[in-house]
Protein backbone atom coordinates (compact mmCIF):
# COMPACT_ATOMS: atom_id res chain seq x y z
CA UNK A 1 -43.54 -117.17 -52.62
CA UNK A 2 -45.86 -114.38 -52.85
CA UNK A 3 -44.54 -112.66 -49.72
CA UNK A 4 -41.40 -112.97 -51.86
CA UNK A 5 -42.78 -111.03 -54.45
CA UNK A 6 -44.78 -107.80 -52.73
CA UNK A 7 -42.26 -106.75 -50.95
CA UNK A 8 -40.43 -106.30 -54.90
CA UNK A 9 -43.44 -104.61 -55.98
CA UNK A 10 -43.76 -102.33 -53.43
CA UNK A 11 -40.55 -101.09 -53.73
CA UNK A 12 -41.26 -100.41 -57.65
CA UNK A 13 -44.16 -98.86 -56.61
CA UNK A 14 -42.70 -96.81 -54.37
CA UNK A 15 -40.03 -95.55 -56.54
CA UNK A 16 -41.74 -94.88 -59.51
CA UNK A 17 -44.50 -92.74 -57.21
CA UNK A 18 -41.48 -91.00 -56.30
CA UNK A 19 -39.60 -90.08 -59.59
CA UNK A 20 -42.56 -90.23 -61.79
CA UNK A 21 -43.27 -86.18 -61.70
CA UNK A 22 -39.89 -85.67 -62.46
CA UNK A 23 -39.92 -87.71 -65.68
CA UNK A 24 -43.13 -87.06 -66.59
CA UNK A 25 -42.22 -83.45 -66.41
CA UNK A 26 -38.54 -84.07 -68.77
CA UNK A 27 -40.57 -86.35 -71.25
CA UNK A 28 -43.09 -83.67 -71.43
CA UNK A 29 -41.34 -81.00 -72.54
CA UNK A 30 -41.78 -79.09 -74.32
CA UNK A 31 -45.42 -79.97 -74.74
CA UNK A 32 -46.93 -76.46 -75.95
CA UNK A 33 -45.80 -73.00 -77.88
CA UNK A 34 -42.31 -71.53 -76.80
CA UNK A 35 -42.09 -68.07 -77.32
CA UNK A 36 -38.96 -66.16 -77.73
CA UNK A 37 -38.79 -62.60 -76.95
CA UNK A 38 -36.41 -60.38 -78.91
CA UNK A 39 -36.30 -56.91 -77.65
CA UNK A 40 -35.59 -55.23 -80.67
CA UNK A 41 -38.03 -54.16 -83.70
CA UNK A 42 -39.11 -56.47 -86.36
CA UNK A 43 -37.04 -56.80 -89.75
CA UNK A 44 -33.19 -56.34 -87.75
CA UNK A 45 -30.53 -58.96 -87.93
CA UNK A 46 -30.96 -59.86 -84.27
CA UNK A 47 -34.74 -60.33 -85.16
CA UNK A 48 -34.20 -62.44 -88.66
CA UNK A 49 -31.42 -64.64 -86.80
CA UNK A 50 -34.02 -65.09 -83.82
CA UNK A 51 -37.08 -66.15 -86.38
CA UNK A 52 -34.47 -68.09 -88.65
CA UNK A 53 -33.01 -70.44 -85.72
CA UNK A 54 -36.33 -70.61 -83.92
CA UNK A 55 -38.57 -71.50 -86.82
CA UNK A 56 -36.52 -74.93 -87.35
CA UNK A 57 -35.77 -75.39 -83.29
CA UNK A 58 -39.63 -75.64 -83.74
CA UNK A 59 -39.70 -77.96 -86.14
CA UNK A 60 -36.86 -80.45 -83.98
CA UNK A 61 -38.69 -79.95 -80.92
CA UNK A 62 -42.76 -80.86 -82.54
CA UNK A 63 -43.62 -77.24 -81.47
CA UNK A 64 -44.23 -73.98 -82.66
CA UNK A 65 -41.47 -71.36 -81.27
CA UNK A 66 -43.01 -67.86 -81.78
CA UNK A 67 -41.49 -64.73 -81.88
CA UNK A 68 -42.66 -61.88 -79.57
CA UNK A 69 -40.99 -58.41 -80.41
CA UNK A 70 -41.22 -56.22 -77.24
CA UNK A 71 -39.66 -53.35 -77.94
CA UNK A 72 -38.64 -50.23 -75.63
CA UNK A 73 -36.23 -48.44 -73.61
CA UNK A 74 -33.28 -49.83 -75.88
CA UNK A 75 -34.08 -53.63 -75.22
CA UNK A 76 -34.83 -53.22 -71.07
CA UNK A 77 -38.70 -53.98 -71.45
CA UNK A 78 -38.31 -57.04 -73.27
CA UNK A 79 -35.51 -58.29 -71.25
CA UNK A 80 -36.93 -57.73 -67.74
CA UNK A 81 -40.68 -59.56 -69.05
CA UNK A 82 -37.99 -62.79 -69.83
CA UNK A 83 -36.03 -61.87 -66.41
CA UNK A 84 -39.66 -62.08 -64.19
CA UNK A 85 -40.55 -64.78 -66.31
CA UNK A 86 -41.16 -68.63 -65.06
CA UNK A 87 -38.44 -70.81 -65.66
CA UNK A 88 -40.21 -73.53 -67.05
CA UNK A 89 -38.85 -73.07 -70.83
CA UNK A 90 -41.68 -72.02 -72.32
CA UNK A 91 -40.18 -67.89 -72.48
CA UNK A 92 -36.47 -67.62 -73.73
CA UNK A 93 -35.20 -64.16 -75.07
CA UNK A 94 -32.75 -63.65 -78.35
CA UNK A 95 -29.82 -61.04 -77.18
CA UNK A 96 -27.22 -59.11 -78.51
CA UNK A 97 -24.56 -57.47 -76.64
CA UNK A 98 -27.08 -54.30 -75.22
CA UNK A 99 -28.28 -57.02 -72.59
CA UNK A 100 -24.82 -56.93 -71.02
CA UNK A 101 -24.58 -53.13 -71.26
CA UNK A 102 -28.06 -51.66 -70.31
CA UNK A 103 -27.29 -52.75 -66.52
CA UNK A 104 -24.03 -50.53 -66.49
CA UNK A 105 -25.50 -47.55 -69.01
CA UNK A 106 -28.87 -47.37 -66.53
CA UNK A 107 -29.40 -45.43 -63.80
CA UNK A 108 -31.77 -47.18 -61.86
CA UNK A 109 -31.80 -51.10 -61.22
CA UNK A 110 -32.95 -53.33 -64.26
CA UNK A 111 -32.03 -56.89 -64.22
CA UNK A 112 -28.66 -58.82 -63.38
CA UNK A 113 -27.60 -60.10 -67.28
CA UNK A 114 -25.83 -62.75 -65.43
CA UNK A 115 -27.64 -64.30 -62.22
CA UNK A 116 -31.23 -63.34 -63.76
CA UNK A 117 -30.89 -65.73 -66.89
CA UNK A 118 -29.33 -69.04 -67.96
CA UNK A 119 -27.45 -69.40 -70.93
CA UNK A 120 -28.54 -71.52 -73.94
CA UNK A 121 -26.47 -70.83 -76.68
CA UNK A 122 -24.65 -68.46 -78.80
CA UNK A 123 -25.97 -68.05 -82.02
CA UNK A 124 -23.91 -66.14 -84.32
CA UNK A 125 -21.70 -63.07 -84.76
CA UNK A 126 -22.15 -60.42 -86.68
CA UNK A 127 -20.07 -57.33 -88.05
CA UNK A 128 -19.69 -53.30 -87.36
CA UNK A 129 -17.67 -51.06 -89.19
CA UNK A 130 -16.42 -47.58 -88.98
CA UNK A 131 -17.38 -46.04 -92.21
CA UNK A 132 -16.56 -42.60 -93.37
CA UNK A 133 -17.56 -39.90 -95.86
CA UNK A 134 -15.41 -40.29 -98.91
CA UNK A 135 -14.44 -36.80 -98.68
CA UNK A 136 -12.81 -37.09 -95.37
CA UNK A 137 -8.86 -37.22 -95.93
CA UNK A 138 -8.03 -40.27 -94.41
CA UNK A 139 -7.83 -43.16 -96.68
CA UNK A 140 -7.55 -45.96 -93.75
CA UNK A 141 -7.73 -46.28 -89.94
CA UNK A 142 -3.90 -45.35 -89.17
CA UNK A 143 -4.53 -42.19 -91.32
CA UNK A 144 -7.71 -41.21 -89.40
CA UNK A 145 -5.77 -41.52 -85.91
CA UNK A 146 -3.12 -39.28 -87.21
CA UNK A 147 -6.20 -37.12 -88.37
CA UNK A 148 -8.02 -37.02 -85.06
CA UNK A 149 -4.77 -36.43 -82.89
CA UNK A 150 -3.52 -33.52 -85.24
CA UNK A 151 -7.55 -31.92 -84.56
CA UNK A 152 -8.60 -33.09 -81.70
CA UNK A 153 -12.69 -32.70 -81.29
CA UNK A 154 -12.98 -31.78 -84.32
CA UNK A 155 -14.09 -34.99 -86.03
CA UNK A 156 -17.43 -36.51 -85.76
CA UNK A 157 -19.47 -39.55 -85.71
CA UNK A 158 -22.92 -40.85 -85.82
CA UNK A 159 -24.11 -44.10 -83.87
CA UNK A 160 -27.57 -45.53 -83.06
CA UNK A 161 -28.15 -43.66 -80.01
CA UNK A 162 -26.35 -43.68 -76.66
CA UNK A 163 -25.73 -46.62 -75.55
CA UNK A 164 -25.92 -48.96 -78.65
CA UNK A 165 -23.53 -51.31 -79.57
CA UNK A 166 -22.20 -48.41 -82.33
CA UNK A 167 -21.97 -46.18 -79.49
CA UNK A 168 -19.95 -48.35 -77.08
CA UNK A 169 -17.56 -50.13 -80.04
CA UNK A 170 -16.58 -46.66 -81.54
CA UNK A 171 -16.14 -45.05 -77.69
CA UNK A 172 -13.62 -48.05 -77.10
CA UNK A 173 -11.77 -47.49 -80.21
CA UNK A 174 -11.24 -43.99 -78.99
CA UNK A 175 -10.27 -45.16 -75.34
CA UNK A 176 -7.63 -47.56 -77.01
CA UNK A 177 -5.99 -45.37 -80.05
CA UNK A 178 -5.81 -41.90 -77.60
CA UNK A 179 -8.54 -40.44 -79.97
CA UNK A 180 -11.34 -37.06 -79.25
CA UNK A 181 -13.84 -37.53 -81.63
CA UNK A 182 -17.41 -36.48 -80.92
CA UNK A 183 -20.49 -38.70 -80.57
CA UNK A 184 -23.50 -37.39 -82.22
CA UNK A 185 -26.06 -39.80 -81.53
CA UNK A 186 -29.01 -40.87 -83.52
CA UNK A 187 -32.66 -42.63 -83.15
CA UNK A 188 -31.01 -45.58 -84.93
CA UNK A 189 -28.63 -46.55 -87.74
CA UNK A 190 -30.38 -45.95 -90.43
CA UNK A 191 -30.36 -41.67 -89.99
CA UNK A 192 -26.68 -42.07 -88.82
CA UNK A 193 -25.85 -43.54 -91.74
CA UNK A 194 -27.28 -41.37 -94.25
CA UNK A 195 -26.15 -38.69 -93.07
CA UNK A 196 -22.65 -39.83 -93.20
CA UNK A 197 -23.83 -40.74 -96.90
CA UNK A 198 -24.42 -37.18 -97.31
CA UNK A 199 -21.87 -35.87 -95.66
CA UNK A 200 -23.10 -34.29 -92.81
CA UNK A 201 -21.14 -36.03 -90.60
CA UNK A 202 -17.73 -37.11 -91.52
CA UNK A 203 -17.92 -40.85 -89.58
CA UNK A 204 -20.34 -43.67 -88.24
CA UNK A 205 -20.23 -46.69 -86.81
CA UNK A 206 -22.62 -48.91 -88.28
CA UNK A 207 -23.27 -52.51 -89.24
CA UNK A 208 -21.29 -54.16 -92.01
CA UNK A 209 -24.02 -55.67 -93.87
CA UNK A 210 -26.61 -52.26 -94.56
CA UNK A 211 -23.43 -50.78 -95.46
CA UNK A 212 -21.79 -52.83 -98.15
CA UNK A 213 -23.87 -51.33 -100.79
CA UNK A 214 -22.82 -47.90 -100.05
CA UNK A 215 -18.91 -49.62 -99.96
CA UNK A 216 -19.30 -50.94 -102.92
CA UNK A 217 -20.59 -48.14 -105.07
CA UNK A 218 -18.16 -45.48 -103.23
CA UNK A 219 -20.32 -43.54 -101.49
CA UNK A 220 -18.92 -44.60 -98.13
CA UNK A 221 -15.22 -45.56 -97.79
CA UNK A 222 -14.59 -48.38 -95.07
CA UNK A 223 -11.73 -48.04 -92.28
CA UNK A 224 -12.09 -50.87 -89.91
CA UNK A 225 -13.93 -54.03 -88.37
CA UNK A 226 -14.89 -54.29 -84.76
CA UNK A 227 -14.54 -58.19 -85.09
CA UNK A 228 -11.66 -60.30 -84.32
CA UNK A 229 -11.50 -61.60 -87.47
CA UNK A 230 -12.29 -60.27 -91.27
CA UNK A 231 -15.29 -60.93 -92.43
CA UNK A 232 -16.24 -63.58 -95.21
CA UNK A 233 -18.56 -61.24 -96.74
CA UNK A 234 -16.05 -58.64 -97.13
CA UNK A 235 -12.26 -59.92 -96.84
CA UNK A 236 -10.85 -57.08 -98.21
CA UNK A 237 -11.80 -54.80 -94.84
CA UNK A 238 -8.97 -54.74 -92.35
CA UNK A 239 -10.62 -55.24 -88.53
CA UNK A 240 -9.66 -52.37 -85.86
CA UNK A 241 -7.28 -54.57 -84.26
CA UNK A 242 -4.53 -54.71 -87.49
CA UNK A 243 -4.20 -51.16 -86.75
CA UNK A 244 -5.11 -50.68 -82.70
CA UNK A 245 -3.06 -53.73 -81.22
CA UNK A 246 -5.37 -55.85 -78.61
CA UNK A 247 -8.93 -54.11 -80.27
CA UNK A 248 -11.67 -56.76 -81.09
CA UNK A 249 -15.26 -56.68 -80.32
CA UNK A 250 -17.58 -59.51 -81.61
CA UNK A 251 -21.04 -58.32 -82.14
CA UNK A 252 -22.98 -61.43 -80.94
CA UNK A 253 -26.57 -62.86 -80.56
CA UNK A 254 -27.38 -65.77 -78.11
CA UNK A 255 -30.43 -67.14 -76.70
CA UNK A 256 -31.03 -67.03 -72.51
CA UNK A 257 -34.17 -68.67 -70.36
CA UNK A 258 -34.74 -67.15 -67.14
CA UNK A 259 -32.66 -67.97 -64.26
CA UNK A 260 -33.66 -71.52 -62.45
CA UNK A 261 -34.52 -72.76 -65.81
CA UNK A 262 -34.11 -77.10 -65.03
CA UNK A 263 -31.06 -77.94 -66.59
CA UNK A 264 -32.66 -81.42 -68.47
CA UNK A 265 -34.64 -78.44 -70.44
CA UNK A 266 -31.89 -76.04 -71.03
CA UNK A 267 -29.79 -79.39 -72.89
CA UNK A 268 -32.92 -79.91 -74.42
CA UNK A 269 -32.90 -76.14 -76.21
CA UNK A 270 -29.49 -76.35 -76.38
CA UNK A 271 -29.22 -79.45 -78.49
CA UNK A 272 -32.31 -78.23 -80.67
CA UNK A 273 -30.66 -75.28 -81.64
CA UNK A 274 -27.42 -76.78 -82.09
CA UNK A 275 -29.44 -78.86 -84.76
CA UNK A 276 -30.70 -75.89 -86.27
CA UNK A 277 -27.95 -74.11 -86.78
CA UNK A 278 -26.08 -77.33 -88.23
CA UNK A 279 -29.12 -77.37 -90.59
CA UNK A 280 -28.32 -76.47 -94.61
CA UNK A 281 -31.24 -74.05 -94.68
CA UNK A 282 -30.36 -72.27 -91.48
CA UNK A 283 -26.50 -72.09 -92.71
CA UNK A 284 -26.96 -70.68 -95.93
CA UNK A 285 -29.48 -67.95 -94.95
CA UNK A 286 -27.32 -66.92 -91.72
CA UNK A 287 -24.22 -66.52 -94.53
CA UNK A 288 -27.37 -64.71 -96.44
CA UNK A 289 -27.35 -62.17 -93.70
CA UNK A 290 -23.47 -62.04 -93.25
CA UNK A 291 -23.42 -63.34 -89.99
CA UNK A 292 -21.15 -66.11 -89.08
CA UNK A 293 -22.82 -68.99 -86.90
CA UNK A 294 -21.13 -70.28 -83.63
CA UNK A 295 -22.71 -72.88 -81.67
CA UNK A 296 -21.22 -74.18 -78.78
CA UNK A 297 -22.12 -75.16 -75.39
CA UNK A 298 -24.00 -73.11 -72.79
CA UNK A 299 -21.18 -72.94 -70.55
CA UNK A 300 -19.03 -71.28 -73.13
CA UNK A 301 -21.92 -68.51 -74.07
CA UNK A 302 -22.24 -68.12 -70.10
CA UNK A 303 -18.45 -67.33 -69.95
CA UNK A 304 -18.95 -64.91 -72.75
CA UNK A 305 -21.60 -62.99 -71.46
CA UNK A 306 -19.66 -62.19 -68.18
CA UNK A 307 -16.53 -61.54 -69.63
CA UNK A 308 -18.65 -58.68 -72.20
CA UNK A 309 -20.64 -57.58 -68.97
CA UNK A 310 -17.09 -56.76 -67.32
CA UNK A 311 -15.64 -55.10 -70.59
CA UNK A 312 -19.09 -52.94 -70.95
CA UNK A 313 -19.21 -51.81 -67.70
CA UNK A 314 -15.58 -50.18 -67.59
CA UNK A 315 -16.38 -48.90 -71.14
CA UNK A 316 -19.57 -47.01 -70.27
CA UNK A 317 -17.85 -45.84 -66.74
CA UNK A 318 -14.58 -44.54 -68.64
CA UNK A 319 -17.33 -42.79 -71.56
CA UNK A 320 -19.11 -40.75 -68.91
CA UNK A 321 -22.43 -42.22 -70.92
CA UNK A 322 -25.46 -42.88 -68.39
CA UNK A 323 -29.15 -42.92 -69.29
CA UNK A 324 -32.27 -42.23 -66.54
């Protein structure tokens, strides 16, 4: 009888010396402070989205999930720290669509936005607009293609700098509707769009939300959405597309871990900030911010990134725009 039962015991022995690292290591995680990078300045929308979803994926995992703002060289310095990073899930980075485009747009190697990372989840998407001065004499987006094709280069618009997301939406719009109109760029959207306020430039392209106020009180006039679909915020606002067949670019924000990442702890970020964006709180204040939440698996925001990574790259090689 009790030769009967070692050999039993051994065996369980064996195997759970064998596999026990491996659970100890999923049960264990996450077992100290995530921080998420988000390569953009304090106060944004990409930044408020990252500290809105990540303050209550904190509070479903029983950990704190801090935010690190590394700023520089339009997003590249935060990205590549997450890119180097270990893949143990303790470093995940917030990203908009500049992580797909900075590759293409720099001259020398950064990072590879799609074999460098692993996709989480997408967060939300958010809106741009082309606004313009309300002196310019084109009352909607069909009327300011006539416009630019009657004076070609002779029309103007501010974006963010070169290649930002305003840049890159407004240089595919003019790819698409056979349009010249010249790109001033600025050291953000907030000089862009005041000078279009003031009329020193007749156009921008800028984000929906900052703008509304000037909508609203008619000191900008709006012509079109970059989104595929109107936004709740403002459902009024036509998109690009209802006038420039086949145009739609979300604006989106997503969270990556480093490539190599374990997959048990990628389902485990994935399904925390699933939970936190089906959360009441997170809902309302992501409406707050006039961003639409998405969700979704990881495997649909991977597909996403390298479709945008493919449409970025031909956009920044048919714009001529390149930065050292």
């Amino acid at each position: 009888m009790k030769r009967t039962l070692t050999a039993p015991a051994g065996a369980l022995f064996a195997l759970i010396f064998t596999f026990s690292p491996a659970l100890v290591s999923a049960q264990a995680y996450p077992s100290k402070v995530i921080r998420m990078i988000v390569p953009l300045a304090p106060g944004g929308t990409g930044d408020t989205l990252a500290r809105t979803v990540g303050e209550e994926m904190g509070r479903i995992l029983g950990t704190n999930v801090v935010i690190d703002n590394r700023m520089g060289a339009g997003g590249l310095i935060g990205t590549e720290t997450v890119a180097t990073a270990a893949p143990d899930g303790y470093t995940l980075i917030n990203v908009s669509p500049s992580h797909v485009i900075n590759p293409a747009l720099h001259t020398r190697k950064t990072y590879d936005p799609i074999k460098d990372f692993e996709a989480v989840i997408h967060i939300a998407n958010t809106y741009q607009i082309i606004v313009a001065h309300p002196s310019l004499p084109a009352k909607n987006l069909k009327e300011l293609i006539t416009l630019a094709k009657t004076s070609p280069g002779k029309l103007s618009y501010g974006s963010a700098g070169t290649g930002s997301a305003t840049h890159l939406n407004m240089e595919l719009f003019k790819q698409m509707a056979g349009v010249d109109i010249v790109h001033i760029p600025y050291k953000g959207s907030t000089p862009s769009r005041m000078d279009t306020v003031g009329g020193q430039i007749q156009l921008s392209m800028d984000g929906l939300l900052p703008v509304l106020p000037f909508i609203k009180d008619g000191r900008l006039r709006p012509l079109g959405l970059t989104s595929s679909k109107r936004a709740q915020a403002a459902p009024d606002i036509p998109t690009i597309g209802e006038s420039v067949p086949g145009y739609a670019t979300d604006t989106w924000y997503g969270i990556l871990a480093p490539a190599k990442t374990p997959k048990a702890i990628i389902t485990t970020l994935h399904s925390a900030a699933q939970k936190a964006l089906n959360t009441p709180a997170t809902a309302a204040r992501l409406k707050q911010l006039g961003t639409d939440a998405v969700g979704g698996s990881s495997e649909q925001f991977g597909k996403l990134l390298a479709s945008e990574a493919r449409l970025w790259a031909e956009v920044v090689k048919v714009s001529g725009a390149k930065v050292n």
